[in-house]
C-alpha atoms as a PDB file:
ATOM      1  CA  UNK A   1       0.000   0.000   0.000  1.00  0.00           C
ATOM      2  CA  UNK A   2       1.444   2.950  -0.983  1.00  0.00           C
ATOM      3  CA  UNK A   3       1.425   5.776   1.226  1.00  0.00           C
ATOM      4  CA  UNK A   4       2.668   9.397   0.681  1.00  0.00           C
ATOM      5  CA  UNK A   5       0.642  11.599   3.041  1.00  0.00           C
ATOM      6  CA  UNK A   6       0.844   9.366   6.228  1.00  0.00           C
ATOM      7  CA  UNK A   7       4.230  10.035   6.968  1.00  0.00           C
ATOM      8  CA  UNK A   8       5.056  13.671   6.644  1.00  0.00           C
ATOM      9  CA  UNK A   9       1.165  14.010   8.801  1.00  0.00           C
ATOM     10  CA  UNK A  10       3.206  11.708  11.118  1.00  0.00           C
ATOM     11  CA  UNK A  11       5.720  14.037  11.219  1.00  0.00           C
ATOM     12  CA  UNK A  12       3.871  17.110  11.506  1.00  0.00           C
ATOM     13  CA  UNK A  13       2.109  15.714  14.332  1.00  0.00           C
ATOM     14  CA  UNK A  14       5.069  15.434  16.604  1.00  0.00           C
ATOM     15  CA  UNK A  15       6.403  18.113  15.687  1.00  0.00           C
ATOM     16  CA  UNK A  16       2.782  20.092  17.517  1.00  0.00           C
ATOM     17  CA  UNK A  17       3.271  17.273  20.372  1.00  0.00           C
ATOM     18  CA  UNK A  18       6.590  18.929  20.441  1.00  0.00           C
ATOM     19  CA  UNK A  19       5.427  22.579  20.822  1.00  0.00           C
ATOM     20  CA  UNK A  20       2.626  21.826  23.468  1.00  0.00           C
ATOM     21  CA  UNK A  21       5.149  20.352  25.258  1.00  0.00           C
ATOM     22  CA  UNK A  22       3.426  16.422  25.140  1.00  0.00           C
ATOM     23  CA  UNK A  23       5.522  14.251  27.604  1.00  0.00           C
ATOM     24  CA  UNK A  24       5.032  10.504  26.276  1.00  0.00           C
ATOM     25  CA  UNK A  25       5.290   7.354  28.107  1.00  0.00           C
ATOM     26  CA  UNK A  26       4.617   4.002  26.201  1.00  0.00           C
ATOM     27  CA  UNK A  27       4.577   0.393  27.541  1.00  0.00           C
ATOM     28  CA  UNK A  28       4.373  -3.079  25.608  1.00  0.00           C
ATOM     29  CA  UNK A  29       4.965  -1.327  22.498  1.00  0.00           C
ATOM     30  CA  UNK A  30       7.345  -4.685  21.792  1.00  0.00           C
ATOM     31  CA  UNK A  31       3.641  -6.858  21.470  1.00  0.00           C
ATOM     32  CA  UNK A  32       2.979  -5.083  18.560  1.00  0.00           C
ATOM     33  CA  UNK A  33       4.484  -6.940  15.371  1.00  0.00           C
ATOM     34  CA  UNK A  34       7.152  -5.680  12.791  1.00  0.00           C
ATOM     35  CA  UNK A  35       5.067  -7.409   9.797  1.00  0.00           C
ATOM     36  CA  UNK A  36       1.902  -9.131   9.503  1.00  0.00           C
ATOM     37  CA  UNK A  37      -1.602  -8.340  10.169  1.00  0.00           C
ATOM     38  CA  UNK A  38      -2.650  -7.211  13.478  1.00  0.00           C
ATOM     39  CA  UNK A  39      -5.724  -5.629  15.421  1.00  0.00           C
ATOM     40  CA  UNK A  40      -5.445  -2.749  17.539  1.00  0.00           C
ATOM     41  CA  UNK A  41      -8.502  -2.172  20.109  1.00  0.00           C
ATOM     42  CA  UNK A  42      -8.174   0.963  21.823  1.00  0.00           C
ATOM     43  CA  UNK A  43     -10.115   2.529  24.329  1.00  0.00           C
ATOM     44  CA  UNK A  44     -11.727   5.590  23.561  1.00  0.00           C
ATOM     45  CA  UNK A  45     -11.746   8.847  25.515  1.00  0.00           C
ATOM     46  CA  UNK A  46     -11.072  11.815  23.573  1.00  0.00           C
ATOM     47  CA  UNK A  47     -11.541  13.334  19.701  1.00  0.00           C
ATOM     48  CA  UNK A  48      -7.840  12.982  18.992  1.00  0.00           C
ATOM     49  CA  UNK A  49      -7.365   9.140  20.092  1.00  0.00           C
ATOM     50  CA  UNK A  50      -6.988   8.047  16.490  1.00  0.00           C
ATOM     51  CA  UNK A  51      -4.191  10.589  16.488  1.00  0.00           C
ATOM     52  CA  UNK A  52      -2.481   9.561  19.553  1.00  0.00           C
ATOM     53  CA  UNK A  53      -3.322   5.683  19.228  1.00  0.00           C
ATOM     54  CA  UNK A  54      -1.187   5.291  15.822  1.00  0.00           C
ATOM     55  CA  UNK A  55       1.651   6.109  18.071  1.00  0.00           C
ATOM     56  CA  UNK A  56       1.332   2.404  19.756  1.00  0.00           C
ATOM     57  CA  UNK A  57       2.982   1.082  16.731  1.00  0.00           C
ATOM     58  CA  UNK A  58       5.378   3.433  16.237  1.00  0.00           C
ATOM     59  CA  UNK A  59       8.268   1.876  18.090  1.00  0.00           C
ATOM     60  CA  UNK A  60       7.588  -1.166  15.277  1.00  0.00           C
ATOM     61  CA  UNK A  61       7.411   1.532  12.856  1.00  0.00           C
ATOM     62  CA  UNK A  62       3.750   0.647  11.506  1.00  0.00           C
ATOM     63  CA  UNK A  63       1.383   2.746   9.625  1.00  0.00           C
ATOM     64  CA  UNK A  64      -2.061   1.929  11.594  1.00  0.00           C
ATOM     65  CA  UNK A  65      -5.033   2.303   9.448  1.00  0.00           C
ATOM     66  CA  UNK A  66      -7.625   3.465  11.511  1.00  0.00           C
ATOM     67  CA  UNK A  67     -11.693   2.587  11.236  1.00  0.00           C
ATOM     68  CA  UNK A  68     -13.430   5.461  11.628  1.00  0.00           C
ATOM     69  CA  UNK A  69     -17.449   7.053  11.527  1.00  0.00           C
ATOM     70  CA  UNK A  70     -18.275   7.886   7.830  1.00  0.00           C
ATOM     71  CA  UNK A  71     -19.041  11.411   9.310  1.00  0.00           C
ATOM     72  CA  UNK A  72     -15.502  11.955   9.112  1.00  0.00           C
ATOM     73  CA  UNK A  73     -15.076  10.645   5.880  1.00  0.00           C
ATOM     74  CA  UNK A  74     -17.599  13.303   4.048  1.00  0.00           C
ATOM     75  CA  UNK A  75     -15.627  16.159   5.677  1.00  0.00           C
ATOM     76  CA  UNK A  76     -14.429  18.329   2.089  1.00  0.00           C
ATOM     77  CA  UNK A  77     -10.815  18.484   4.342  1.00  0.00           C
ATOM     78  CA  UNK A  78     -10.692  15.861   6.667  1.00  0.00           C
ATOM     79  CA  UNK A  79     -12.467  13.050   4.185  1.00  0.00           C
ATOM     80  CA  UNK A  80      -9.734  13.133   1.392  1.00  0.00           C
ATOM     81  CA  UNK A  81      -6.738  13.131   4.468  1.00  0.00           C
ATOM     82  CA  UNK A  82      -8.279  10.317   5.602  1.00  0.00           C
ATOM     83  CA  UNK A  83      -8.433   8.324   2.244  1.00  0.00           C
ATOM     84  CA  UNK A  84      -5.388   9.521   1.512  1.00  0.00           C
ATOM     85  CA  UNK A  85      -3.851   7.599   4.612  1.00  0.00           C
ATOM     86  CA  UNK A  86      -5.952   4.750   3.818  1.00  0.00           C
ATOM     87  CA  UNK A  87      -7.808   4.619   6.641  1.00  0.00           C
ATOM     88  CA  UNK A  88     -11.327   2.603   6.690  1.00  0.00           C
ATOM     89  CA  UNK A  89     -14.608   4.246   6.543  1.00  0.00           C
ATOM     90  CA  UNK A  90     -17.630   3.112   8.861  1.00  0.00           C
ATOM     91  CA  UNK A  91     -21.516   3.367   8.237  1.00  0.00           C
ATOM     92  CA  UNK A  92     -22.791   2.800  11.837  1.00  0.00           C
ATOM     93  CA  UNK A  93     -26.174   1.894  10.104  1.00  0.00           C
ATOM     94  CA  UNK A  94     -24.282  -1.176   7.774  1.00  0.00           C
ATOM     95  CA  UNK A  95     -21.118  -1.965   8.946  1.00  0.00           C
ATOM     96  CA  UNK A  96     -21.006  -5.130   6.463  1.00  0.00           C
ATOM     97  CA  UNK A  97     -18.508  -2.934   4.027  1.00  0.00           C
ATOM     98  CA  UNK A  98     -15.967  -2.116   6.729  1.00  0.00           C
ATOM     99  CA  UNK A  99     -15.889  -5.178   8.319  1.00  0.00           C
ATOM    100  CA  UNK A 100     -15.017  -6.739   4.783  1.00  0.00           C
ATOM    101  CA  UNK A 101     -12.590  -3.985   4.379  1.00  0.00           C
ATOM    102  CA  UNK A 102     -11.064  -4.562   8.050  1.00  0.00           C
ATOM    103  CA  UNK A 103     -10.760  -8.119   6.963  1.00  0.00           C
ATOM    104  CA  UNK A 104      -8.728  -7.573   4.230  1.00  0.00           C
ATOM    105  CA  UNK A 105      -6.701  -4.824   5.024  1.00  0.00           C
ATOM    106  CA  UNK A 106      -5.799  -7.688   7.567  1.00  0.00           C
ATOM    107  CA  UNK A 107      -5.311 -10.290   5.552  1.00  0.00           C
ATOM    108  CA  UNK A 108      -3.192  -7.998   3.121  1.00  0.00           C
ATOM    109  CA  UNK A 109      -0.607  -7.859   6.285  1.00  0.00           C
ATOM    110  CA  UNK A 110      -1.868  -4.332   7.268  1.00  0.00           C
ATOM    111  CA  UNK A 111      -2.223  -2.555  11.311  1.00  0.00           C
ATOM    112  CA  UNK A 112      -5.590  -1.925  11.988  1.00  0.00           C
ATOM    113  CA  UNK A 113      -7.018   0.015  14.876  1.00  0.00           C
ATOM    114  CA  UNK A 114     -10.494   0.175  16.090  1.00  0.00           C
ATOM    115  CA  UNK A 115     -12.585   1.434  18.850  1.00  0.00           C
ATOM    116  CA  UNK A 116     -14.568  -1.508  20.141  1.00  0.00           C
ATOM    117  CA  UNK A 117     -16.674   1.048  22.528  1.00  0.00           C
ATOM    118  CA  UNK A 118     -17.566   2.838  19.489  1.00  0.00           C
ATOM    119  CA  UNK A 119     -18.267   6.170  20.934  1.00  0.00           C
ATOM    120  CA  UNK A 120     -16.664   8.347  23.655  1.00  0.00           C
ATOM    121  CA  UNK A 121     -16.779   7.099  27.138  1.00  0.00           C
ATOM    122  CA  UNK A 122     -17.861   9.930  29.165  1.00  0.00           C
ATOM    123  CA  UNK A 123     -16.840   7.960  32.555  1.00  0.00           C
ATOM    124  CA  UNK A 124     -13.381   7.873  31.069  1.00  0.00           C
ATOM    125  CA  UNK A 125     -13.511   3.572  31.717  1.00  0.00           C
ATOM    126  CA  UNK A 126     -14.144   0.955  29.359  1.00  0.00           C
ATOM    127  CA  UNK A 127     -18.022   0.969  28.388  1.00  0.00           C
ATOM    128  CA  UNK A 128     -19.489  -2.085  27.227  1.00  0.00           C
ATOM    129  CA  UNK A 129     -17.813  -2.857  24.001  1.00  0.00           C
ATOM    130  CA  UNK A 130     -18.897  -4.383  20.468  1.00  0.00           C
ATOM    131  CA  UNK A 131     -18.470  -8.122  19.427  1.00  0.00           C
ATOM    132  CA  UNK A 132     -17.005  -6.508  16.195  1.00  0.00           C
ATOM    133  CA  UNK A 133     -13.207  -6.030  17.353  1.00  0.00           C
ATOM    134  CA  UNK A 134     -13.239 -10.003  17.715  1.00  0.00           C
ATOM    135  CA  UNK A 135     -15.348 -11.211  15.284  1.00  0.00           C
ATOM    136  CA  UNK A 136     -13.057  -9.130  12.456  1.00  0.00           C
ATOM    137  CA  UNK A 137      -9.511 -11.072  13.708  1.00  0.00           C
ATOM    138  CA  UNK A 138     -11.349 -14.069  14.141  1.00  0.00           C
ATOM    139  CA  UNK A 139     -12.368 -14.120  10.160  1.00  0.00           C
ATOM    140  CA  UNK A 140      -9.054 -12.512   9.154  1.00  0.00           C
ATOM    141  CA  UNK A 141      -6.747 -14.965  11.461  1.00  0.00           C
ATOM    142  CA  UNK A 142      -4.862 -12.171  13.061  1.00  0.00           C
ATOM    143  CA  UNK A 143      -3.970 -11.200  16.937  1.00  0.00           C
ATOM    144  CA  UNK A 144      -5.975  -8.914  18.959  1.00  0.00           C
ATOM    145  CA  UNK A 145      -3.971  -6.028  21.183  1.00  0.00           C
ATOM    146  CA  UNK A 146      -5.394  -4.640  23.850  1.00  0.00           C
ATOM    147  CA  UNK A 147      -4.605  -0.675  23.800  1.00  0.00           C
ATOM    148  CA  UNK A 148      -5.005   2.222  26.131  1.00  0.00           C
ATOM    149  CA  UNK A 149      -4.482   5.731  25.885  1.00  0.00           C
ATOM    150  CA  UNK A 150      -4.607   7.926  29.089  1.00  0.00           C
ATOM    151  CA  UNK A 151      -4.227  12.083  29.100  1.00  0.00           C
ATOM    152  CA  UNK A 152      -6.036  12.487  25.205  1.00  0.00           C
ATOM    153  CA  UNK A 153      -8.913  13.370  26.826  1.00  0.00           C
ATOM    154  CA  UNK A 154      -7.516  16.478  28.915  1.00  0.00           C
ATOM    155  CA  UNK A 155      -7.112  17.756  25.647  1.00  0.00           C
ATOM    156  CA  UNK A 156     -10.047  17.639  23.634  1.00  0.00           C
ATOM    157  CA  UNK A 157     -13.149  15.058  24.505  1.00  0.00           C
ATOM    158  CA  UNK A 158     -16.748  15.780  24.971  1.00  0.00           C
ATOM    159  CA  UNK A 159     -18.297  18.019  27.638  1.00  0.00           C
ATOM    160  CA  UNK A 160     -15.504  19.875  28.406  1.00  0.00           C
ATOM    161  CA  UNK A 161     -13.381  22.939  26.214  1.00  0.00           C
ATOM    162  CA  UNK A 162     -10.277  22.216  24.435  1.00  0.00           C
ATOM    163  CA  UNK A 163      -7.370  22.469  26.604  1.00  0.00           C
ATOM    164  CA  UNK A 164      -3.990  23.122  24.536  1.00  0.00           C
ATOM    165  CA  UNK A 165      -1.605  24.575  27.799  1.00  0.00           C
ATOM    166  CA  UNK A 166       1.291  22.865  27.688  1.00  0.00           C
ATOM    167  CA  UNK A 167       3.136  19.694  30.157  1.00  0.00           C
ATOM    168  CA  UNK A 168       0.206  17.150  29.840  1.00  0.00           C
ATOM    169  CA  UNK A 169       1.729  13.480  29.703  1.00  0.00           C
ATOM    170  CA  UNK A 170       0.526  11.242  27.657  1.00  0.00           C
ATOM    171  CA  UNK A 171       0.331   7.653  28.248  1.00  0.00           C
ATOM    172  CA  UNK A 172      -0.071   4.904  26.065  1.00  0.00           C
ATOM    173  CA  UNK A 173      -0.273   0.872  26.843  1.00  0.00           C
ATOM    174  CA  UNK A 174       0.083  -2.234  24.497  1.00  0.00           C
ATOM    175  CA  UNK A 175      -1.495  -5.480  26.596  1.00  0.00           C
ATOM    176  CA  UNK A 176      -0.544  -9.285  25.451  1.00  0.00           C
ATOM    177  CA  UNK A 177      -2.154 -10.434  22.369  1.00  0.00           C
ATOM    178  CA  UNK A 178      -5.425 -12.375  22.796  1.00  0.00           C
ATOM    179  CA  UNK A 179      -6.344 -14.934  19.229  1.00  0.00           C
ATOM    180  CA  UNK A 180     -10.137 -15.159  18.945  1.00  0.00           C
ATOM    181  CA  UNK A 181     -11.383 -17.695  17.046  1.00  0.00           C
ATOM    182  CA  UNK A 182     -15.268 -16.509  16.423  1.00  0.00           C
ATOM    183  CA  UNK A 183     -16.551 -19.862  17.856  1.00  0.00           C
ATOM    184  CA  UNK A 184     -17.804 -17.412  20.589  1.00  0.00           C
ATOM    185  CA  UNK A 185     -17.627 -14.047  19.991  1.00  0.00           C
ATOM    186  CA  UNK A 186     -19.414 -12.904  23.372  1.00  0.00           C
ATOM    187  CA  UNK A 187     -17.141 -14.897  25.461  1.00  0.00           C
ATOM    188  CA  UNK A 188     -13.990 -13.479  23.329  1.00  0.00           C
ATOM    189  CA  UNK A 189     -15.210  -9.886  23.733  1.00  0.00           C
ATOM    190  CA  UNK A 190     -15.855 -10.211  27.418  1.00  0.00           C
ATOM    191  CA  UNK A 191     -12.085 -11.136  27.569  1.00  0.00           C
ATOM    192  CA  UNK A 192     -11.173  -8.284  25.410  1.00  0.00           C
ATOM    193  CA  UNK A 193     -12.605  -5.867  28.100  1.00  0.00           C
ATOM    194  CA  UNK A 194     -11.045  -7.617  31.166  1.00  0.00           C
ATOM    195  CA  UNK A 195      -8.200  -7.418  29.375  1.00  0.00           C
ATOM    196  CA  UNK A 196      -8.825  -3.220  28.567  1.00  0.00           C
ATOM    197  CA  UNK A 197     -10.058  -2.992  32.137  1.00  0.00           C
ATOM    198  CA  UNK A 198      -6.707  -4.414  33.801  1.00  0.00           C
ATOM    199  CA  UNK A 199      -4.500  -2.405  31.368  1.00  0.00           C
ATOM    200  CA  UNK A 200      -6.497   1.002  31.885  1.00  0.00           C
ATOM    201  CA  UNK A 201      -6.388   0.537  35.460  1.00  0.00           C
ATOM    202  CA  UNK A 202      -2.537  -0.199  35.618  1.00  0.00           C
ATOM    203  CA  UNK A 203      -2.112   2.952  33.268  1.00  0.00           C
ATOM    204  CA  UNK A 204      -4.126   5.461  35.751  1.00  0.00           C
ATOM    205  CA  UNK A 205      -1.936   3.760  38.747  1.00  0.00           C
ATOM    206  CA  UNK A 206       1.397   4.733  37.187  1.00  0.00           C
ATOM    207  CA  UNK A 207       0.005   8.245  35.516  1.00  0.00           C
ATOM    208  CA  UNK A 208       1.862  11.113  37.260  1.00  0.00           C
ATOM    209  CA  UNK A 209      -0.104  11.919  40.712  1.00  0.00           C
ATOM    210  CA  UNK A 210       0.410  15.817  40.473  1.00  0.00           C
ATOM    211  CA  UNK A 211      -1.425  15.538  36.870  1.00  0.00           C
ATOM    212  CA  UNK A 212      -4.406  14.189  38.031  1.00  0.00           C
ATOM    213  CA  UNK A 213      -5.260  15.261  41.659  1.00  0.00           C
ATOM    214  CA  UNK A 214      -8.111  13.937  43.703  1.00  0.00           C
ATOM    215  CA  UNK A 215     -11.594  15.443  42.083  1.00  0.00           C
ATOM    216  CA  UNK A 216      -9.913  16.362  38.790  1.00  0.00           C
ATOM    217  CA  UNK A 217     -12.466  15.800  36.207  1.00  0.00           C
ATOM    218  CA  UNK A 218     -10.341  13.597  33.935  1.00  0.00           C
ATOM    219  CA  UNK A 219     -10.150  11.438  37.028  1.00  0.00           C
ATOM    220  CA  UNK A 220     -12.829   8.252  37.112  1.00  0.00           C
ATOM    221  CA  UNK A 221     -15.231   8.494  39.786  1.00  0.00           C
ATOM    222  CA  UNK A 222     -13.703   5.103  41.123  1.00  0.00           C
ATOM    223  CA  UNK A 223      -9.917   6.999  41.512  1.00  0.00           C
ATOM    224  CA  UNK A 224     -11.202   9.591  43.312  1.00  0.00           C
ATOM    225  CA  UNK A 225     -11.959  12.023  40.393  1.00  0.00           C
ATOM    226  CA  UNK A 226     -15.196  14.154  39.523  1.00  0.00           C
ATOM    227  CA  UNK A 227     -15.804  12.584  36.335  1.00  0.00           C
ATOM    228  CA  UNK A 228     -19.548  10.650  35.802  1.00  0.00           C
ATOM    229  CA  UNK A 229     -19.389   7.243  36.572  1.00  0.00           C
ATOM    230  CA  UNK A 230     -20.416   4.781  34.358  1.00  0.00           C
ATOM    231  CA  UNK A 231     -24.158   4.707  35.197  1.00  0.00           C
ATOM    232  CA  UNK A 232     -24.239   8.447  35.049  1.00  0.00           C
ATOM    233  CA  UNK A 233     -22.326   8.535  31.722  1.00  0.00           C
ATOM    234  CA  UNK A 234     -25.335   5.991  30.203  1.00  0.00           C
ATOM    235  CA  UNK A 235     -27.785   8.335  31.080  1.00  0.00           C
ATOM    236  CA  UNK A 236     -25.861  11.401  29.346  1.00  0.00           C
ATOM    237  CA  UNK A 237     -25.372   9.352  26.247  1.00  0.00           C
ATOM    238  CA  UNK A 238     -28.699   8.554  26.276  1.00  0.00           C
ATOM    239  CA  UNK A 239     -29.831  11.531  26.643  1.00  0.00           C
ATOM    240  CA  UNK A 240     -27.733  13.022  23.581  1.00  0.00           C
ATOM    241  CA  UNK A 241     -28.725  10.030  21.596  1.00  0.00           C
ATOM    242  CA  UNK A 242     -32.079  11.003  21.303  1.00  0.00           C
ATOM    243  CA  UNK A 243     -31.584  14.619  21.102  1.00  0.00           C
ATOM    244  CA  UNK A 244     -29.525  13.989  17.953  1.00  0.00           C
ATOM    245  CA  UNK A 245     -32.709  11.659  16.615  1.00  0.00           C
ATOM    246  CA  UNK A 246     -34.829  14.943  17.378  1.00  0.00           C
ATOM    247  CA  UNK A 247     -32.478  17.379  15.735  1.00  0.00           C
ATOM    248  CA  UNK A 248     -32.460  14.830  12.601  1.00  0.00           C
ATOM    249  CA  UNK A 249     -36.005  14.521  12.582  1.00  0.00           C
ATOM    250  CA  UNK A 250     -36.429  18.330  12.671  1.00  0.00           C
ATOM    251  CA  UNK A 251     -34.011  19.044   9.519  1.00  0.00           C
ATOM    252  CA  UNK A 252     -36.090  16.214   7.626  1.00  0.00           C
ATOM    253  CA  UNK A 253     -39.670  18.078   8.448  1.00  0.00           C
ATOM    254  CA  UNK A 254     -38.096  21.213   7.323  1.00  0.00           C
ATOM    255  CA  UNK A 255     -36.655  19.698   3.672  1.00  0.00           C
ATOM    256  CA  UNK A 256     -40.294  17.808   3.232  1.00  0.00           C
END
């Protein structure tokens, strides 16, 4: 796959981690493979993860190609980027096309990363996640890794303004691989999120203390922070779920 855009955006991006002064810490980068097709599920907690989640495979030096909302994809700017890097478009309504895609991007030997909680968690922990993450290495016979990115979200997530000041850490985890093999996909994904559960709670243990003080808002309810917890979050996303419907609804009276 031929790729001409992906690495000077590469570039470019560390070069602004650079100037808002982005300290990194990575762990089990060495479980992601040099060659060969491989699945990265990452947790999901801000709007730049797919930015800061490529940088899991770095250390290996692999292009990831991430799946991503077709929202993104129609973008006049950020669409053509994003094809450009071959990344893999997602209808949430039919998902049959990427998961084909997935496959073979897979099966051609490629890094692919997904978000098996599909959408933001607002709790900042691992919602419940999708059978898809599994079910997509199972068919292409590839390894699942387990990924977690802490500190994205006290940049830019939802609910809260964009915070660019400068000395954030950012910290990113690689777990063991896990090999589904689709004979049960619940069972498989239930691992999966033990497995995201462990690693995100080993992550917040070792984050800097003076970064996220007791009652910070980036802080899970469980650590001590103000965030929602996870029942709360449901209720928000639920909440903006069907104010979304309402808003679509409206625009299609107003066409008709």
């Amino acid at each position: 796959m031929r790729d001409i855009t992906y690495p000077p955006i590469i570039t470019t991006a560390k070069g602004l981690f650079r100037a808002l002064g982005l300290r990194f810490t990575l762990s089990g980068t060495e479980h992601v493979p040099r060659t060969g097709g491989v699945l990265l599920a990452c947790n999901h907690i801000g709007y730049a993860d797919f930015v800061f989640g490529g940088l899991a495979a770095n250390p290996s030096k692999r292009l990831v190609r991430f799946m991503a909302k077709r929202e993104i994809f129609d973008h006049k700017i950020a669409g053509p980027v994003m094809r450009s890097m071959h990344h893999i478009r997602v209808d949430r309504g039919d998902g049959v096309q990427s998961f084909h895609d997935a496959v073979q991007y897979l099966r051609d030997g490629e890094a692919v990363g997904i978000f098996p909680e599909a959408t933001i968690s607002r709790s900042f922990q691992i919602k419940e996640i999708k059978t898809g993450a599994v079910r997509i290495a199972a068919e292409a016979g590839v390894p699942v890794l387990p990924v977690i990115m802490w500190g994205t979200h006290r940049i830019i997530t939802k609910d809260h303004p964009k915070d660019f000041t400068r000395g954030k850490t950012i910290a990113l985890a690689v777990g063991e691989p896990l090999h589904p093999t689709g004979e049960d996909p619940v069972a498989e994904t239930a691992e999966l999120k033990a497995a995201l559960e462990k690693l995100l709670d080993e992550t917040i243990r070792a984050y800097p203390a003076d970064e996220q003080p007791e009652g910070s808002w980036w802080l899970p309810a469980a650590y001590g922070g103000s965030a929602p917890t996870p029942e709360e979050a449901e209720v928000l996303d639920a909440n903006e779920k069907r104010e979304r419907a309402a808003r679509r609804a409206a625009k299609r009276a107003e066409k008709s």
